[in-house]
Protein backbone atom coordinates (compact mmCIF):
# COMPACT_ATOMS: atom_id res chain seq x y z
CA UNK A 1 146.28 20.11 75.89
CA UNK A 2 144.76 21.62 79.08
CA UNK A 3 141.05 22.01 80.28
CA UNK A 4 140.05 19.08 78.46
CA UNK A 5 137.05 16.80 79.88
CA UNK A 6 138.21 13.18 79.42
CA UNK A 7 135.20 10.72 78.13
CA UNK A 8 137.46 7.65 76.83
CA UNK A 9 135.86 7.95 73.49
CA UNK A 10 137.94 7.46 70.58
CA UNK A 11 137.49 7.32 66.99
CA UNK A 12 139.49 5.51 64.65
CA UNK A 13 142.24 7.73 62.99
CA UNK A 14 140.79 7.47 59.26
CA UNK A 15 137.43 8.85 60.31
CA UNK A 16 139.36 11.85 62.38
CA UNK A 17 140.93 12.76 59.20
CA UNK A 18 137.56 12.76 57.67
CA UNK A 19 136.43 15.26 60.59
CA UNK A 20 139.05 17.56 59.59
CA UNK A 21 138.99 17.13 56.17
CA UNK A 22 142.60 15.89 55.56
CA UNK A 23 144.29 12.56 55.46
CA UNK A 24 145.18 9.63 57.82
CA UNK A 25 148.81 10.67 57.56
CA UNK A 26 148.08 14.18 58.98
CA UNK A 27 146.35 12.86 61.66
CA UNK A 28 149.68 10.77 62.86
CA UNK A 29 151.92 13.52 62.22
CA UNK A 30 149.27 15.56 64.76
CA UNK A 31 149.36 12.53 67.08
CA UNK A 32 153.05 12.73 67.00
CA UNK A 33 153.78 16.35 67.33
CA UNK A 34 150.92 16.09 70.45
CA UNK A 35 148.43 18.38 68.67
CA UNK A 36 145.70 15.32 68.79
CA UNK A 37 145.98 12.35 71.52
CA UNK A 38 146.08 9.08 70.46
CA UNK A 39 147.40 5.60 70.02
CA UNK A 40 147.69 2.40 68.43
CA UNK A 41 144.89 0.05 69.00
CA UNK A 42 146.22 -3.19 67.62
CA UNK A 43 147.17 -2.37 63.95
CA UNK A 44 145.25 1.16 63.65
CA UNK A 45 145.52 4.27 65.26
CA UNK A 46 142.74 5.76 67.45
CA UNK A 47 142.46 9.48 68.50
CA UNK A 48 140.27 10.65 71.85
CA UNK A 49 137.14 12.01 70.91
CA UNK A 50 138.32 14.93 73.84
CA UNK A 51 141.12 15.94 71.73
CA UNK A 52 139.85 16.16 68.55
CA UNK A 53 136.92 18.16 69.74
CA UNK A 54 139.67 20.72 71.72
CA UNK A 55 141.52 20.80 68.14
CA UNK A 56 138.31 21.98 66.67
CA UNK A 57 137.48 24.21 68.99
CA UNK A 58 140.90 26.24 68.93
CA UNK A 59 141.43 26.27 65.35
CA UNK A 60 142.72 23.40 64.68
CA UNK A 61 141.35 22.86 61.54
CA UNK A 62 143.01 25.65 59.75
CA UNK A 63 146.27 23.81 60.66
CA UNK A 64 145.18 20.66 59.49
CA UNK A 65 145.56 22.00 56.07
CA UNK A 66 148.00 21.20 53.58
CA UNK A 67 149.59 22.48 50.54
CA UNK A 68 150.34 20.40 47.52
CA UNK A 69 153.43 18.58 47.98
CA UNK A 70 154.38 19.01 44.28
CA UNK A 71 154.62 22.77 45.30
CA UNK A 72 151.83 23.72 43.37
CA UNK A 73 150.83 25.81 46.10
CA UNK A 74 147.23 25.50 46.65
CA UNK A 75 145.43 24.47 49.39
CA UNK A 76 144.02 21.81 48.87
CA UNK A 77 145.51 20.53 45.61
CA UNK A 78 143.17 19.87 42.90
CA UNK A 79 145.82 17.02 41.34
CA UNK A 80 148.41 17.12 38.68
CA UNK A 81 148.38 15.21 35.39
């Protein structure tokens, strides 16, 4: 991720999922594929403030989207019974 200002912030990796509207598990598979920066801060995950603005900013929230796993194929699910 270039041109990115670095502040320190970070924000704990449940409330970036929250940001992007998708889960806590997306937001370490972003981590890991180096979409989002971040690390582990004792026992949670953390995510720079910097990087999740950057992934905003360049549409990263229309990746952040997932379809159903049960291959319903909508995005987002609305559940199965």
């Amino acid at each position: 991720m270039k041109n990115q200002t670095n502040t320190g912030e970070t924000l704990p990796a449940m409330k970036a999922a929250e940001v992007l509207g998708t889960t806590h598990l997306r937001i370490l598979i972003l981590i890991r594929e180096g979409l989002l920066k971040g690390s582990q801060d004792g026992r949670k995950w953390v995510v720079t403030r910097d990087s999740l603005d950057f992934f905003l900013k360049h549409g990263g929230a229309l990746r952040s989207e997932s379809t159903c796993l049960n291959s319903c194929g909508k995005s987002p699910c609305s559940g199965h019974e």
